[in-house]
C-alpha atoms as a PDB file:
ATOM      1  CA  UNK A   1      -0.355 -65.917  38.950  1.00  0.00           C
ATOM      2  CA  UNK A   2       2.430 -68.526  39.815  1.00  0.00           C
ATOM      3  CA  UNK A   3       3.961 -69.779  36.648  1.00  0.00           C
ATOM      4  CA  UNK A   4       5.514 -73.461  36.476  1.00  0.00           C
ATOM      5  CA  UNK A   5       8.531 -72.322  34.899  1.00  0.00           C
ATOM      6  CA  UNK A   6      10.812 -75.571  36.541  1.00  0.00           C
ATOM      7  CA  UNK A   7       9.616 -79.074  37.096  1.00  0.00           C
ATOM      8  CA  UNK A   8      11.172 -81.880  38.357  1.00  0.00           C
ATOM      9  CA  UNK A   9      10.532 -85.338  37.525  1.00  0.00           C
ATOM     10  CA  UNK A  10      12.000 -88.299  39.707  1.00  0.00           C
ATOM     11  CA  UNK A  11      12.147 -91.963  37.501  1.00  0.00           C
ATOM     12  CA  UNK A  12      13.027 -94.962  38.596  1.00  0.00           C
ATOM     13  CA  UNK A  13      12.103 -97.313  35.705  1.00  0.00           C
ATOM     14  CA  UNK A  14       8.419 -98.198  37.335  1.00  0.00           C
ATOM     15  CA  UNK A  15       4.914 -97.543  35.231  1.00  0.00           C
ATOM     16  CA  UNK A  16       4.355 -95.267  38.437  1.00  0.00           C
ATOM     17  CA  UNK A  17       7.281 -92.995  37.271  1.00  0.00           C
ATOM     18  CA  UNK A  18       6.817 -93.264  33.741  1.00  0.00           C
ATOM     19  CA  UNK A  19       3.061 -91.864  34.278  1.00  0.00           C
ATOM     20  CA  UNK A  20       4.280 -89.495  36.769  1.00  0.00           C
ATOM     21  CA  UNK A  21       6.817 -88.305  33.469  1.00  0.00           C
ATOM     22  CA  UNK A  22       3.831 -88.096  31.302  1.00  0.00           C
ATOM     23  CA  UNK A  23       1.241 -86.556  33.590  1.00  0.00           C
ATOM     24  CA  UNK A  24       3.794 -83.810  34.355  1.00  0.00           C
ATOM     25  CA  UNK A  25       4.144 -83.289  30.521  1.00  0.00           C
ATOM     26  CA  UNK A  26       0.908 -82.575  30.038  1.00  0.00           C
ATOM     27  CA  UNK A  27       0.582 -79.728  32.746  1.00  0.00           C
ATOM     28  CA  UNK A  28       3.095 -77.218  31.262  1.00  0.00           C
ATOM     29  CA  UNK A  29       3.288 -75.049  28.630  1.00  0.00           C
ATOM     30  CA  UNK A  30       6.105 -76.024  26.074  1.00  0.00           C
ATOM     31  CA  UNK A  31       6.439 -72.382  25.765  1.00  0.00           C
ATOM     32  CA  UNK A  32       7.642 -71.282  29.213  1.00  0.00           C
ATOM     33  CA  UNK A  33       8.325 -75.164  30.932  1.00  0.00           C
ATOM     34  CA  UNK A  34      11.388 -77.086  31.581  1.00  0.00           C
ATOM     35  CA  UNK A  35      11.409 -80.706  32.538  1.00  0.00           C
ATOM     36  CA  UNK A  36      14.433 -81.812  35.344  1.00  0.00           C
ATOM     37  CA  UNK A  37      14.066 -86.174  34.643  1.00  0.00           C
ATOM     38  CA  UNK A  38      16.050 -86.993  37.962  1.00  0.00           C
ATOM     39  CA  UNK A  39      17.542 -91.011  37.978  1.00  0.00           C
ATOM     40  CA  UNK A  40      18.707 -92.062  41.602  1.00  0.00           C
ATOM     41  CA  UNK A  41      20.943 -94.857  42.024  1.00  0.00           C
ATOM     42  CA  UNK A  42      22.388 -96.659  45.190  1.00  0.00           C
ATOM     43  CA  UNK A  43      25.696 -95.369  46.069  1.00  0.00           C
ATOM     44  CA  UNK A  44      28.554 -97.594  45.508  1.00  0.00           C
ATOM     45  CA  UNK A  45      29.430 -99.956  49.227  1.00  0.00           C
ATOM     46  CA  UNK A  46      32.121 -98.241  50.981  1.00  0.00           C
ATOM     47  CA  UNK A  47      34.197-101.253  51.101  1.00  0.00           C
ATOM     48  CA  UNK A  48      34.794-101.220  47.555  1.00  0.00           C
ATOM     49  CA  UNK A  49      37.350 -99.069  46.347  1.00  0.00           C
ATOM     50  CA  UNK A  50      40.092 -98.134  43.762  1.00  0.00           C
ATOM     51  CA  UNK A  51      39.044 -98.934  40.067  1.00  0.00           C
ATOM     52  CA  UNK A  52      36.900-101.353  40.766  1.00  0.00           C
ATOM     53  CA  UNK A  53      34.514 -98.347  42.479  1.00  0.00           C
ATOM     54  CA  UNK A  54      35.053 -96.344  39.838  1.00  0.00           C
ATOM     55  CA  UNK A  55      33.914 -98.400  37.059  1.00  0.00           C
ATOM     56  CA  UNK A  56      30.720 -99.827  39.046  1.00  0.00           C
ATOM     57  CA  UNK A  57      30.452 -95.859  39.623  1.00  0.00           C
ATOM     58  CA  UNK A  58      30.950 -95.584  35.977  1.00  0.00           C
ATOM     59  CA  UNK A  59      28.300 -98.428  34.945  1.00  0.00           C
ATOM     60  CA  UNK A  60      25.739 -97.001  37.271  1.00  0.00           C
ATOM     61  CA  UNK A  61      25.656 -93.906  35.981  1.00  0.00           C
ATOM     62  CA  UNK A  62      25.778 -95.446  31.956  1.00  0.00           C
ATOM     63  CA  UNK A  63      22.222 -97.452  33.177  1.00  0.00           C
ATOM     64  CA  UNK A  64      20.766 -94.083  34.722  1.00  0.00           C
ATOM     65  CA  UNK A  65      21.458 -91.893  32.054  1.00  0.00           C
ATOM     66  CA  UNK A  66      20.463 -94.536  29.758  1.00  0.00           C
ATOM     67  CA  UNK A  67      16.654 -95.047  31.318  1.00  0.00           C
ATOM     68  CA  UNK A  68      16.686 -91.186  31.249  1.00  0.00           C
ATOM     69  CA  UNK A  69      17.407 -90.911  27.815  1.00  0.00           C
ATOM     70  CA  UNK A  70      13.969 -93.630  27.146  1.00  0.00           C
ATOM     71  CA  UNK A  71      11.798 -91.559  29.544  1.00  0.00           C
ATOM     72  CA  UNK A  72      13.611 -88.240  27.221  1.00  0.00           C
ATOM     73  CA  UNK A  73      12.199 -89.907  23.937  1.00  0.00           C
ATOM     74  CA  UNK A  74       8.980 -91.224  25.836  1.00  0.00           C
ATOM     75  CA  UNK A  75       8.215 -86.763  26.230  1.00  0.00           C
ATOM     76  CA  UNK A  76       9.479 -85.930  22.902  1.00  0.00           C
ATOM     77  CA  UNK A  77       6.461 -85.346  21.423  1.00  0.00           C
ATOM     78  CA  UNK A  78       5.662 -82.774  23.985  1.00  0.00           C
ATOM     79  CA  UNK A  79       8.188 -80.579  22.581  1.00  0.00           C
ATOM     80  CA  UNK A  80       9.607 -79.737  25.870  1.00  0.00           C
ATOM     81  CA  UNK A  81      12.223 -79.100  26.889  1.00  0.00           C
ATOM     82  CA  UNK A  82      14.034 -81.658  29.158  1.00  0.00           C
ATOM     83  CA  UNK A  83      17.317 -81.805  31.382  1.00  0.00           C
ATOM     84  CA  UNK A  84      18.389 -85.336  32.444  1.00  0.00           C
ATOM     85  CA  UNK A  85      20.087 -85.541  35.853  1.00  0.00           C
ATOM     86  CA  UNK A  86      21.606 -89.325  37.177  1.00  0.00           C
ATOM     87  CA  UNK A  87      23.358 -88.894  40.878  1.00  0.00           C
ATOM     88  CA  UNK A  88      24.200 -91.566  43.728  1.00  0.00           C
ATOM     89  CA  UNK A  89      22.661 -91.232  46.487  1.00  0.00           C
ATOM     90  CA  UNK A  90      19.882 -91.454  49.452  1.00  0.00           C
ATOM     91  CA  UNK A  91      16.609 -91.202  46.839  1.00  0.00           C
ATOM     92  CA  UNK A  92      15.194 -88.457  49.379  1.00  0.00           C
ATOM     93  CA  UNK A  93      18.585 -86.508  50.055  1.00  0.00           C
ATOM     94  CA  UNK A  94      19.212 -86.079  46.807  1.00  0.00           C
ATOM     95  CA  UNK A  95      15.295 -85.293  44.956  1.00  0.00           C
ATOM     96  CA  UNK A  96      15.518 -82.808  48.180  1.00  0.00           C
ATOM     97  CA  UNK A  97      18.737 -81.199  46.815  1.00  0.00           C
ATOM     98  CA  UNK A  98      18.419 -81.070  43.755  1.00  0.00           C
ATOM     99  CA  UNK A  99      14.937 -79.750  43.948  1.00  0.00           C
ATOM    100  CA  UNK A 100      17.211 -76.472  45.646  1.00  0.00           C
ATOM    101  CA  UNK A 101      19.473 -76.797  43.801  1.00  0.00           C
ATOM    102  CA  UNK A 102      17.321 -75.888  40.507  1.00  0.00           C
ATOM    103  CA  UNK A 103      15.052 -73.670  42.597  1.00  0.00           C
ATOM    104  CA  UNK A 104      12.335 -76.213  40.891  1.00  0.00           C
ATOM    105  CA  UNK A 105       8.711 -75.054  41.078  1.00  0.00           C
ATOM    106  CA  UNK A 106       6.676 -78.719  41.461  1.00  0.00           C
ATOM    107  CA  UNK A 107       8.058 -82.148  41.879  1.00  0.00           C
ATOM    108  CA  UNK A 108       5.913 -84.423  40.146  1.00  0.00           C
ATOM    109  CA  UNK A 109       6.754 -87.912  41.695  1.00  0.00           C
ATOM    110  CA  UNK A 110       4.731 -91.612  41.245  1.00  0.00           C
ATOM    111  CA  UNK A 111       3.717 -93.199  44.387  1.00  0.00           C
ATOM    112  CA  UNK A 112       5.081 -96.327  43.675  1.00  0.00           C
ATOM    113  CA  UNK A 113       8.351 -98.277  42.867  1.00  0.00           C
ATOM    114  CA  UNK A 114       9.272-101.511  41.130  1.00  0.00           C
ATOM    115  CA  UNK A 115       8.512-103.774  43.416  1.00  0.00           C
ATOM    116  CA  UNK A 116       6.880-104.879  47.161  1.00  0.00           C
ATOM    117  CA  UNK A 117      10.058-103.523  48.901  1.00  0.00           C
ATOM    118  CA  UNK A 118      10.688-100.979  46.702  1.00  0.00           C
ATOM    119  CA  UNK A 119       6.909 -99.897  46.945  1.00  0.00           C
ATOM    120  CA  UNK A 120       7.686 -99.530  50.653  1.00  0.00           C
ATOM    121  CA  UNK A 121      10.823 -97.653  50.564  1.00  0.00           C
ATOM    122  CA  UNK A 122       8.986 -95.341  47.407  1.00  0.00           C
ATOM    123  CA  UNK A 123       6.224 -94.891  49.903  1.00  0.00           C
ATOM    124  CA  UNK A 124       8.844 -93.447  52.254  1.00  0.00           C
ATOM    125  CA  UNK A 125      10.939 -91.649  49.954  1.00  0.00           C
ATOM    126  CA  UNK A 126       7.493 -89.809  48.763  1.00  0.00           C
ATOM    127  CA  UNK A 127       6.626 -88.744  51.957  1.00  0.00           C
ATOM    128  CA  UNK A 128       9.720 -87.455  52.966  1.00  0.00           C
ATOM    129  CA  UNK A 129       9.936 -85.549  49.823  1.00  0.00           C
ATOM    130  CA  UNK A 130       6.613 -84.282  50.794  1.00  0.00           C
ATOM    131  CA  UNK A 131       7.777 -83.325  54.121  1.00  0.00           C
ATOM    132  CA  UNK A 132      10.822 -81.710  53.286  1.00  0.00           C
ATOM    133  CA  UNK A 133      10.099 -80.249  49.783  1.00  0.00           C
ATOM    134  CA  UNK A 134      10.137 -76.316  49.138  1.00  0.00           C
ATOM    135  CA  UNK A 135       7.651 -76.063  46.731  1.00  0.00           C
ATOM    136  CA  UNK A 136       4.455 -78.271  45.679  1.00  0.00           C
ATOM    137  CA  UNK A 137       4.728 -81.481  45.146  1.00  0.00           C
ATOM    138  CA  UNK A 138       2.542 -83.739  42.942  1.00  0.00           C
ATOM    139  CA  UNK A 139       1.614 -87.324  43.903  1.00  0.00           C
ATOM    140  CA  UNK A 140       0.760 -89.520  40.991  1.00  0.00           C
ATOM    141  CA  UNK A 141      -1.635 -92.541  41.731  1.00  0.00           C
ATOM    142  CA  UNK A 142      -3.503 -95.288  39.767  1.00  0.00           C
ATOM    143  CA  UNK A 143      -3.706 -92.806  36.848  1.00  0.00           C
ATOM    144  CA  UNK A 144      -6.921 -93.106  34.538  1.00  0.00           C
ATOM    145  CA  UNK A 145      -5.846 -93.313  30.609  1.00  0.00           C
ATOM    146  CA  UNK A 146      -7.442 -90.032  30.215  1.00  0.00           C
ATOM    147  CA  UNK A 147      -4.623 -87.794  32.218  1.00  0.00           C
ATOM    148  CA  UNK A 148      -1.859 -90.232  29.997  1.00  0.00           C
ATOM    149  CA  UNK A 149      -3.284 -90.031  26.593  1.00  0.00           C
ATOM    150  CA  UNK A 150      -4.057 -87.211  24.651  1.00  0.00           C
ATOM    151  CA  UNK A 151      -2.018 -84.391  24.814  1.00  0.00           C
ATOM    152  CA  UNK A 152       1.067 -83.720  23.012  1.00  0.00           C
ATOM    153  CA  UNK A 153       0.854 -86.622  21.176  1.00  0.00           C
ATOM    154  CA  UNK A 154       1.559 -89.258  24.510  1.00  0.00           C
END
């Protein structure tokens, strides 16, 4: 039997995500599971540089780890346990790596981002996850409140 011993978890603020976070915690056991929350953020324009980089760098990673640490609380009462990871990046590129990186069993992913355009480039970003992903990956859609209530106190 394959255990899900790693999962990994990419947020973006969106309801989509934030189910995708819950429906994940409710597949594992809290005995055996770790959750990977994974924040991507656009990387800082090349054309900025020096100090001024570094702090929008710096403020970018602050607003990341600081929606990670809601989603964190959001899965406490699973009594998991959870890793939070905020990187720059290409969304793709970088769920893709780190996915290796962790040797991650299942990405659970939401189909859908904050907005129009961002549903579009989510759309793309989950199928090239799903194309180039080494292990399963689960699509959250349209959730019923049955999969999001219930267990472990969610």
């Amino acid at each position: 039997m394959i255990k899900i011993e790693r999962v990994l978890i990419p947020v973006d603020g969106s309801d989509s995500s934030r189910n995708a976070a819950k429906y994940a915690a409710h597949l594992v056991s809290p005995r055996s599971a770790k959750l990977y929350l994974l924040n991507v953020w656009e990387p800082i324009n090349m054309t900025i540089g020096g100090e001024k980089a570094e702090k929008l760098r710096e403020r970018a990673h602050a607003k990341a780890m600081e929606m990670l640490e809601e989603y964190k609380n959001l899965l406490e009462p699973c009594g998991l346990e959870v890793e939070l990871i905020a990187r720059s990046g290409r969304p793709d590129y970088v769920i893709l790596n780190v996915q290796d990186e962790l040797d991650c069993d299942l990405i659970v992913i939401g189909s859908r981002g904050l907005s129009v355009l961002e549903n579009v480039i989510m759309g793309s970003v989950v199928t090239r996850v799903l194309e180039g992903a080494t292990c399963p990956v689960l699509v959250t859609r349209n959730l019923r409140v049955k999969y999001l209530e219930g267990a472990c106190g969610l």
